[in-house]
Protein backbone atom coordinates (compact mmCIF):
# COMPACT_ATOMS: atom_id res chain seq x y z
CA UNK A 1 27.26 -37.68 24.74
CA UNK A 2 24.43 -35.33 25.28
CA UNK A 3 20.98 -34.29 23.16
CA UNK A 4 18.93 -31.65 23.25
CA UNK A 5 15.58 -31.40 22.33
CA UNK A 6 14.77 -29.20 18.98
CA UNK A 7 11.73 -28.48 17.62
CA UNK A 8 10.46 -26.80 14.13
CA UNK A 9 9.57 -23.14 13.95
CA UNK A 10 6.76 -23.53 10.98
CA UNK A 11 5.48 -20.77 8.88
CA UNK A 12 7.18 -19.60 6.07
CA UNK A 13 6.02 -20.51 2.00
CA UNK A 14 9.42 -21.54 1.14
CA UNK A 15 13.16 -21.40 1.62
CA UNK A 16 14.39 -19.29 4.56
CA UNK A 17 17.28 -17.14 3.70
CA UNK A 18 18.13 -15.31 6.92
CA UNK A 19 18.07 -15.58 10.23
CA UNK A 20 18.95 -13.60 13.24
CA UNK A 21 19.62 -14.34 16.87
CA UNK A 22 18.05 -10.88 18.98
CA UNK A 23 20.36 -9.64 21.98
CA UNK A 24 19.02 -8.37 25.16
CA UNK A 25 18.48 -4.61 24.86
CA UNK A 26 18.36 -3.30 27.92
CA UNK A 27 14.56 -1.46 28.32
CA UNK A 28 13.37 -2.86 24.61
CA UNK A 29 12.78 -6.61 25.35
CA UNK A 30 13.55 -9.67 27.04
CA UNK A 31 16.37 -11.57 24.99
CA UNK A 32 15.65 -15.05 23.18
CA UNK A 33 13.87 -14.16 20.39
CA UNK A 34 14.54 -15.17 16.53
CA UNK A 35 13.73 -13.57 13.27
CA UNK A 36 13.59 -14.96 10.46
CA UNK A 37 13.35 -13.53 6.64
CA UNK A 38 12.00 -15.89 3.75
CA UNK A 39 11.42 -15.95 0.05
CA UNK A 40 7.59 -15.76 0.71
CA UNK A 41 8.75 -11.78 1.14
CA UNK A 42 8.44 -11.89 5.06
CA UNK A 43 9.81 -11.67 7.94
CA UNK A 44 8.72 -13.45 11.10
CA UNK A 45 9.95 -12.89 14.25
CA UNK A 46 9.99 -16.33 17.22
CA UNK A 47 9.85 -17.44 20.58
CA UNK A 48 11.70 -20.55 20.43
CA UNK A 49 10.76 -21.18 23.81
CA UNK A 50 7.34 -21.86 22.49
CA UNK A 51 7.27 -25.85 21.41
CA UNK A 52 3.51 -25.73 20.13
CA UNK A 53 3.74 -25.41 16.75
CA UNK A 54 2.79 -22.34 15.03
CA UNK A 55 2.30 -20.19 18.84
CA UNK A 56 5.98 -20.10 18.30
CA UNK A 57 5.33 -17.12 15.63
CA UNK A 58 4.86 -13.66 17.30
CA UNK A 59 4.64 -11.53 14.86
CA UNK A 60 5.08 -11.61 10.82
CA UNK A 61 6.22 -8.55 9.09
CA UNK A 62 4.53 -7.95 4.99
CA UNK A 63 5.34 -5.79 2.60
CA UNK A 64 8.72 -6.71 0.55
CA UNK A 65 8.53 -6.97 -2.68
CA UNK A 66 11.31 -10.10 -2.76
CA UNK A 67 13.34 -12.23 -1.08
CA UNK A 68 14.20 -11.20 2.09
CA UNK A 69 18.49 -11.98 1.96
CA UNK A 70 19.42 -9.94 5.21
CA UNK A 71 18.64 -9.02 8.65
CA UNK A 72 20.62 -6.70 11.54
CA UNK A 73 19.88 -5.36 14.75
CA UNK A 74 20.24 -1.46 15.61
CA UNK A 75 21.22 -0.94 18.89
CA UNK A 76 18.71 1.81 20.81
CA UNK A 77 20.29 5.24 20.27
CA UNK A 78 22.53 4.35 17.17
């Protein structure tokens, strides 16, 4: 049997209700990121890569007025 190591993405006041895996768009970013949406009303987007703590967060996203319950991906040009 095998483990991996896992570490905590901290940040959010609260319960986190969604969470999204990015893909790779080609010209837009390098893949590997995470966002996630919370009832503190924001969204925060991760480098899981990052295993210090609160460096992990990359940016955080204000401005809802509630929960945020959902989160997609447009592709570039759709």
């Amino acid at each position: 049997m095998s483990y991996r190591e896992c570490s905590y993405l901290r940040g959010h006041v609260g319960r986190v209700v969604a969470l999204l895996a990015l893909k790779e768009a080609e010209g837009a970013f390098s893949g590997g990121l995470l966002v996630s949406g919370g009832a503190d009303s924001s969204i925060r987007v991760w480098n899981p890569r990052v295993r210090e703590g609160d460096n992990a967060c990359v940016q955080i996203v204000y401005g809802h007025e509630g929960t945020v319950t959902a989160l997609a991906q447009v592709q570039p040009g759709s």
